[in-house]
Protein backbone atom coordinates (compact mmCIF):
# COMPACT_ATOMS: atom_id res chain seq x y z
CA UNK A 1 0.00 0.00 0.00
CA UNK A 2 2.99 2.50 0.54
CA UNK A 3 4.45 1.19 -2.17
CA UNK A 4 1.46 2.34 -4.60
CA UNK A 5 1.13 6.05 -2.83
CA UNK A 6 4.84 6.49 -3.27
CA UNK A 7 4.75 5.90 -6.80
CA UNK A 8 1.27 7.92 -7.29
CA UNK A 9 3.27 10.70 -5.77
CA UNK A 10 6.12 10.85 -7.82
CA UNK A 11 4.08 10.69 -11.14
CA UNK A 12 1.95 13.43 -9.61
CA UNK A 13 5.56 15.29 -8.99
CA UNK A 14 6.41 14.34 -12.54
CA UNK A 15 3.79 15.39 -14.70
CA UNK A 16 3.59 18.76 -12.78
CA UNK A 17 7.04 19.46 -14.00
CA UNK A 18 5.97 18.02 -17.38
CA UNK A 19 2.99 20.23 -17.76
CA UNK A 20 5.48 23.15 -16.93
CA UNK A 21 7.86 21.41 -19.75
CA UNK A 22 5.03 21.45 -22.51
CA UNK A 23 3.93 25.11 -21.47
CA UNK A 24 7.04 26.57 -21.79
CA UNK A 25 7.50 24.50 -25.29
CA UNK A 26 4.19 25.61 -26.26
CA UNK A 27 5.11 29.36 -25.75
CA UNK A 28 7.93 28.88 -28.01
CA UNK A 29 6.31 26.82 -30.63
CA UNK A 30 8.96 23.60 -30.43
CA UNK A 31 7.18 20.36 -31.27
CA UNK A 32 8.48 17.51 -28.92
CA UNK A 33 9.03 14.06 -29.51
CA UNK A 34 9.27 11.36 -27.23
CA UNK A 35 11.09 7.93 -29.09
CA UNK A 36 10.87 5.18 -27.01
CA UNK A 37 11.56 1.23 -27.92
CA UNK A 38 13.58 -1.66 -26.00
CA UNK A 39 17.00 -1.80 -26.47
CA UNK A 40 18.49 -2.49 -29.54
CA UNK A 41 15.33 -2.23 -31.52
CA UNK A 42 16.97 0.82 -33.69
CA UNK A 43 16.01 4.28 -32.12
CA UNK A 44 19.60 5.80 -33.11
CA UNK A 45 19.74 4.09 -36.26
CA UNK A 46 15.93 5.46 -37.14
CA UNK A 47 17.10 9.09 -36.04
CA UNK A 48 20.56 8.71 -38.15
CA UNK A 49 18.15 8.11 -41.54
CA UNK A 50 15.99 11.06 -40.73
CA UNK A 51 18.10 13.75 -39.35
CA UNK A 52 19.80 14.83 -42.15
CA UNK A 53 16.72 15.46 -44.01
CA UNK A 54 15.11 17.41 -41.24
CA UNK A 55 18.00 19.66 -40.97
CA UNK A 56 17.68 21.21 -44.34
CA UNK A 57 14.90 22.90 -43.14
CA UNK A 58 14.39 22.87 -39.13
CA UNK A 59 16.42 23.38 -36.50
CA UNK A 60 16.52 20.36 -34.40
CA UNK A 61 18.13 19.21 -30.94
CA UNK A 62 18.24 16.04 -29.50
CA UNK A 63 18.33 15.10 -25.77
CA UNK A 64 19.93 11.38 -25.21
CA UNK A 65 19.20 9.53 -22.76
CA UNK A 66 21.16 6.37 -21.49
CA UNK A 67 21.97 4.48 -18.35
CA UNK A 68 25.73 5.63 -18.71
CA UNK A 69 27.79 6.23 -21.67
CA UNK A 70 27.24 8.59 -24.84
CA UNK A 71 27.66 5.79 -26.97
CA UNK A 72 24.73 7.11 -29.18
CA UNK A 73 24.83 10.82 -28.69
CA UNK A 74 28.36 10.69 -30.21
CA UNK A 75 26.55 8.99 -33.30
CA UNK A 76 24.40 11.61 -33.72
CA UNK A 77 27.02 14.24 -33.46
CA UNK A 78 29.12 13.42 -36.32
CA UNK A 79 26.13 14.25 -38.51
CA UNK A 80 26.34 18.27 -36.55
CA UNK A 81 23.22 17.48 -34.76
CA UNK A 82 22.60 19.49 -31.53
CA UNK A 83 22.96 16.45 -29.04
CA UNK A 84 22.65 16.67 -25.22
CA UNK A 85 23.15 13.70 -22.85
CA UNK A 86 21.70 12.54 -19.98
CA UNK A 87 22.72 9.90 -17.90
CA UNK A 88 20.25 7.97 -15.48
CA UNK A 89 22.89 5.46 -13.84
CA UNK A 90 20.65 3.52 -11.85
CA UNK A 91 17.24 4.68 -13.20
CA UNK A 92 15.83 2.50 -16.87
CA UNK A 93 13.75 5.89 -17.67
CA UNK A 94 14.16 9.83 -18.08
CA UNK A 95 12.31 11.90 -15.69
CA UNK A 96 10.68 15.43 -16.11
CA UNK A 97 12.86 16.96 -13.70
CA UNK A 98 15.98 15.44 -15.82
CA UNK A 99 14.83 16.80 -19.25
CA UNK A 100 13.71 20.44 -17.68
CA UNK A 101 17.47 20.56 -15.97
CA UNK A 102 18.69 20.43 -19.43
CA UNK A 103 16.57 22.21 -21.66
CA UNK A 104 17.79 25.07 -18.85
CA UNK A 105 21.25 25.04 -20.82
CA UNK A 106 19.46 24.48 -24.53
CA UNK A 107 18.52 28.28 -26.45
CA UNK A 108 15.05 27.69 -27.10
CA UNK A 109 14.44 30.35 -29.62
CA UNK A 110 16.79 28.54 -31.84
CA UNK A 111 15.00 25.48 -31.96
CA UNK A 112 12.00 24.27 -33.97
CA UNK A 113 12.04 20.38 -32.58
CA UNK A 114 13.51 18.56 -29.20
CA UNK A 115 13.82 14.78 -29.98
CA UNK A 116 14.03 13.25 -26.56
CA UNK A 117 15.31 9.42 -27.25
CA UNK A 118 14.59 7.96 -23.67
CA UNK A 119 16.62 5.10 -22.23
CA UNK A 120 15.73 1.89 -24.14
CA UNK A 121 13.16 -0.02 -21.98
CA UNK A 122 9.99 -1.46 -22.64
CA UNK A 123 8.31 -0.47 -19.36
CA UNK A 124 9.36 2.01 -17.03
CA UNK A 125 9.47 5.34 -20.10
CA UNK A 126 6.13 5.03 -20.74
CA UNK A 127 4.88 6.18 -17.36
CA UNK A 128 6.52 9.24 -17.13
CA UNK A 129 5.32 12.26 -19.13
CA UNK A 130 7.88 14.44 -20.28
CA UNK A 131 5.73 17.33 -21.77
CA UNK A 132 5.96 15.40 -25.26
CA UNK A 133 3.46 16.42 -28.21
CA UNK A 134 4.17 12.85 -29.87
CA UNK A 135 5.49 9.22 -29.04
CA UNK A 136 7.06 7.39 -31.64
CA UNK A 137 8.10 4.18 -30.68
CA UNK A 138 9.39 1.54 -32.16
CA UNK A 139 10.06 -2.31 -32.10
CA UNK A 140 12.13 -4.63 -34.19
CA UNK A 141 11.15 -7.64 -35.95
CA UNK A 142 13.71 -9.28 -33.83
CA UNK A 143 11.58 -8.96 -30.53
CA UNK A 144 8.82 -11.31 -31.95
CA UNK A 145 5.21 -10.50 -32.28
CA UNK A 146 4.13 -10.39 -28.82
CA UNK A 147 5.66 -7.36 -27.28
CA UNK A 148 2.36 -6.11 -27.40
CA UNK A 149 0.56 -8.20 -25.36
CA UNK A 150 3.57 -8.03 -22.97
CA UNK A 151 4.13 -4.42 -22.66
CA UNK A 152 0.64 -3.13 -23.60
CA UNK A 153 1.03 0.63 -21.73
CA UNK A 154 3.87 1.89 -24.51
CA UNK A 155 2.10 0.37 -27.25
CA UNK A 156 -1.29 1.95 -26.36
CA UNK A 157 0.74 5.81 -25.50
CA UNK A 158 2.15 5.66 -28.87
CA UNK A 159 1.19 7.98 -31.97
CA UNK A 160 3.48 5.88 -34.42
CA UNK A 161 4.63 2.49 -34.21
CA UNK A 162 7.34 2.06 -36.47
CA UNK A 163 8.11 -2.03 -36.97
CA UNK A 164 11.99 -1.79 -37.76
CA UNK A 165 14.53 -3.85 -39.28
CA UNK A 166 11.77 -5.31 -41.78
CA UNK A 167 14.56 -6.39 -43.78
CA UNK A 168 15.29 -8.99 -41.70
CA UNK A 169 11.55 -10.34 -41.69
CA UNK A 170 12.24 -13.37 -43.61
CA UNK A 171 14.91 -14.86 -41.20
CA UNK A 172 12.58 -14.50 -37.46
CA UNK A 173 9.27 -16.13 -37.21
CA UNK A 174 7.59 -12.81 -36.84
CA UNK A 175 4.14 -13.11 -37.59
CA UNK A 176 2.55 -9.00 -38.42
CA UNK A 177 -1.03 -10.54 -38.99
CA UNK A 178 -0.75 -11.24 -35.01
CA UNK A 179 1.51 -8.55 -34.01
CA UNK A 180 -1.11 -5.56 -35.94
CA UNK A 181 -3.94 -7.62 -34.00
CA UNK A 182 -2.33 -7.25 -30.98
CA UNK A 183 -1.71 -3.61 -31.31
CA UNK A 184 -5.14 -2.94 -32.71
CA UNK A 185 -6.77 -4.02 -29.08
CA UNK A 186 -4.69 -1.54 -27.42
CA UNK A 187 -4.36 1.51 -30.07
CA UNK A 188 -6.55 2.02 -32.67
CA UNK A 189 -5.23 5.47 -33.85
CA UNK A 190 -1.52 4.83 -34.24
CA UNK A 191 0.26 4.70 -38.07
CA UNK A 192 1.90 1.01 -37.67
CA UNK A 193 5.11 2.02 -40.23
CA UNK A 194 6.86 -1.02 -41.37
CA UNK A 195 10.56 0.49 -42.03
CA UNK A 196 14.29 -0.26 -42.26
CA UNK A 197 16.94 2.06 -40.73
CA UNK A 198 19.66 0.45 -42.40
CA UNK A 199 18.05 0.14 -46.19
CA UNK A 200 16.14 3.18 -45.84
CA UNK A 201 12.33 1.42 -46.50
CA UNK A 202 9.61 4.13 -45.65
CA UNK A 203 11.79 6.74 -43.71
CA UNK A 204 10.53 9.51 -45.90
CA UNK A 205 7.50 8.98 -44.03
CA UNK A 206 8.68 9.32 -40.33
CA UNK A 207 10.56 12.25 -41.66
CA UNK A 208 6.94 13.71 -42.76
CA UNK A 209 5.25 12.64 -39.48
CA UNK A 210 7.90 14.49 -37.67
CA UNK A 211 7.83 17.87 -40.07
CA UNK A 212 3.68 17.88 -39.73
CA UNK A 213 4.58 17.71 -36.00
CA UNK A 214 7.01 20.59 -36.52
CA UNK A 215 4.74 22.68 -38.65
CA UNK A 216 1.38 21.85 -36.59
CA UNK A 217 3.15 23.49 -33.48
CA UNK A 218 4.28 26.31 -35.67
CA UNK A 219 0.81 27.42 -36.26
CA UNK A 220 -0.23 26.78 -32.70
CA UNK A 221 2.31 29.30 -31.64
CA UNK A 222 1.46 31.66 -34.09
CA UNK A 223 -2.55 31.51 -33.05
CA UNK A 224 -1.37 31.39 -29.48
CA UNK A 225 0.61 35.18 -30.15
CA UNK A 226 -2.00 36.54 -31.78
């Protein structure tokens, strides 16, 4: 019984300071995106395809976040990316308070989009709120078919499921007439995207979901001002 009030506290705690987060994005018209997955399902490999595109036209800053290491924010630096890390240690999820400490250092009126890649963990990331607009998330064909059933509060959060590595669909025993079923009982609204980092197989259309993100906040601001 403690147990469960502690932990209704500090989501309380944590969406405050999220709702503070999406204010103060709001006010400066940056769309947010939270990409979530388990590890090794391809989050830095997805962001690698489409952040060169989305540079020609918007300014865009990523926030890392790992257990330790900047294995992956050093990846996305060599392609001049605005990269921040954040380190949990001990903790398998980023926290308001953790993103808020370092958007304090980030210019805001420079940026058009914050891509927050959260540690790689099927469960604890999709209970905190970091004052996201969207949650992409995705999954490799290598995880098998029943993630969702397993981990059913990420997959029902999400606005795009992307189902990665594709190309390698022929050598698992992934089955996507179960895996969409699966999904469908949880989310009925989200794009399932079947995509390859590595080949490049639909990533001009997470680049557009992200630039309709960008450009829907852009006229939110704009009404807002007026």
């Amino acid at each position: 019984m403690h147990y469960v009030e502690l932990e209704k506290d500090l989501l309380h705690h944590n969406d405050k300071i999220a709702e503070h987060l999406k204010k103060n994005m709001d006010d400066h018209g940056i769309f947010v995106l939270n990409l979530m997955s388990a590890p090794g399902a391809g989050k830095t490999s997805i962001l690698e395809a489409v952040l060169p595109q989305l540079a020609e036209k918007y300014r865009i800053a990523v926030i890392e976040g790992d257990m330790q290491g900047s294995a992956d924010a050093d990846r996305l630096k060599k392609l001049d990316i605005e990269t921040y890390q954040i380190n949990t240690h001990s903790l398998c999820h980023l926290e308001a308070s953790m993103v808020e400490r370092m958007m304090a250092g980030i210019n805001l009126h420079d940026i058009d989009c914050i891509i927050i890649e959260n540690v790689g963990n099927l469960v604890c990331p999709a209970d905190f709120y970091l004052g996201e607009d969207k949650i992409l998330m995705a999954v490799s064909v290598a995880e098998g078919h029943d993630k969702p059933h397993k981990y059913p509060v990420m997959f029902s959060k999400a606005d795009m499921i992307l189902l990665n590595k594709i190309d390698l669909l022929e050598h698992t025993n992934f089955d996507k007439a179960v895996f969409s079923e699966q999904v469908r009982k949880l989310n009925t609204r989200a794009e399932i995207l079947e995509v390859s980092a590595r080949r490049g197989d639909n990533m001009d259309r997470v680049v557009h979901f992200i630039e309709h993100g960008i450009e829907h906040k852009k006229g939110h601001q704009t009404k807002h001002n007026h």
